[in-house]
Protein backbone atom coordinates (compact mmCIF):
# COMPACT_ATOMS: atom_id res chain seq x y z
CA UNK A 1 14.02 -27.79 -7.80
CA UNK A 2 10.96 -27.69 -9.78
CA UNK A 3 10.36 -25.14 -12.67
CA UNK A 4 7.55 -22.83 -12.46
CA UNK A 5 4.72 -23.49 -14.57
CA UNK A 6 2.67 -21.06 -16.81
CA UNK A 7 -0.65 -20.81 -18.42
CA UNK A 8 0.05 -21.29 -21.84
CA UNK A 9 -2.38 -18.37 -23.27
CA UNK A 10 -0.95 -18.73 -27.01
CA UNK A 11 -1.80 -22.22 -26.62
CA UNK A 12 -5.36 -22.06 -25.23
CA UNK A 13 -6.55 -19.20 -27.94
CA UNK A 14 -5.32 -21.86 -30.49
CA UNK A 15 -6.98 -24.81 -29.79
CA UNK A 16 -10.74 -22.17 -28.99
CA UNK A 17 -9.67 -21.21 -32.90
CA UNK A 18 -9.15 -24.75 -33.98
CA UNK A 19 -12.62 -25.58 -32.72
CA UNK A 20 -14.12 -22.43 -33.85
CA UNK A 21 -15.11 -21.27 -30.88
CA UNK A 22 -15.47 -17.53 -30.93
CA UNK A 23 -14.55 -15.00 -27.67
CA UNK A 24 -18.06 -14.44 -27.14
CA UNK A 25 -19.47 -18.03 -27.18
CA UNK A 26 -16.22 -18.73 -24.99
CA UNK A 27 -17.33 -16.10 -22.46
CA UNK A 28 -21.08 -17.50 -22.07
CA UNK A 29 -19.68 -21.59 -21.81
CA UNK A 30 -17.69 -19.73 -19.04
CA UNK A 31 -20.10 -18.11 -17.50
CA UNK A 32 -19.39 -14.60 -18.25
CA UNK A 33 -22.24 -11.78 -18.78
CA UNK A 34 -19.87 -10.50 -21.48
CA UNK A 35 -17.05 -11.29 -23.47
CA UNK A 36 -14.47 -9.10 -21.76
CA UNK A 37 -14.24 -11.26 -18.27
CA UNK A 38 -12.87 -14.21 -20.66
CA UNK A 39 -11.10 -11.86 -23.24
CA UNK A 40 -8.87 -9.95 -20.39
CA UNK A 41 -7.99 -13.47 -19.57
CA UNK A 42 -6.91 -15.01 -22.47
CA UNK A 43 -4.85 -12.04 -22.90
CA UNK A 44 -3.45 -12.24 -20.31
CA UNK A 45 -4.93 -9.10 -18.37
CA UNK A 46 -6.02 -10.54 -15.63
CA UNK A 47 -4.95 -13.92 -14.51
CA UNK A 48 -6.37 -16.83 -14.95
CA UNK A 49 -7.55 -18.73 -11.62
CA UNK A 50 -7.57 -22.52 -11.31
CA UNK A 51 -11.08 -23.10 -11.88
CA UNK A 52 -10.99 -21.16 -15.23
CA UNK A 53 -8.32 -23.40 -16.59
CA UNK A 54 -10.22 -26.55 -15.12
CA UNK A 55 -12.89 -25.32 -17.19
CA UNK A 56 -11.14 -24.06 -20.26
CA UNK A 57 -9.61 -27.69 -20.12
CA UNK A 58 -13.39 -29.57 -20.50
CA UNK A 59 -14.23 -27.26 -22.74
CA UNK A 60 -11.28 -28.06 -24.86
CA UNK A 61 -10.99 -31.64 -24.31
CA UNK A 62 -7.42 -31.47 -23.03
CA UNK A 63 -6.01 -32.38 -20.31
CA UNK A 64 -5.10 -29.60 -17.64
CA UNK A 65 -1.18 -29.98 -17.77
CA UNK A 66 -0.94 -29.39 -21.63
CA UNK A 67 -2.22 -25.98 -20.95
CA UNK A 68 0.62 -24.96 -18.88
CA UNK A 69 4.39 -24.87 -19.88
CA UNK A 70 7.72 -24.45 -17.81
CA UNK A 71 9.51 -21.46 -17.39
């Protein structure tokens, strides 16, 4: 039986830091009017869906499985 698998938020608001991306410059790559739709997100507020974290992974330049973790 697999594990379930969970966006790794912690993870993802590291590497935006690391390449000094801000929330607000995140939220416009992303599409958002503001920087709450991305914010709530990251923080785990509201979930992320899958193309978000397709997105977030371009964006990032990592691959889409090193943004998730097993629980």
């Amino acid at each position: 039986m697999k594990k379930p698998m969970v966006v790794n938020l912690d993870l993802i608001k590291q590497l935006r830091s690391q390449n000094d991306i801000s929330i607000e410059e995140m939220s416009k790559i992303m599409g958002y009017k503001g920087y709450q739709g991305y914010y709530y997100k990251e923080s785990g507020i509201r979930k992320m869906s899958a193309d978000d974290i397709a997105k977030i992974s371009v964006i990032l330049n990592v691959s889409i499985n090193e943004l998730f973790f097993e629980i």
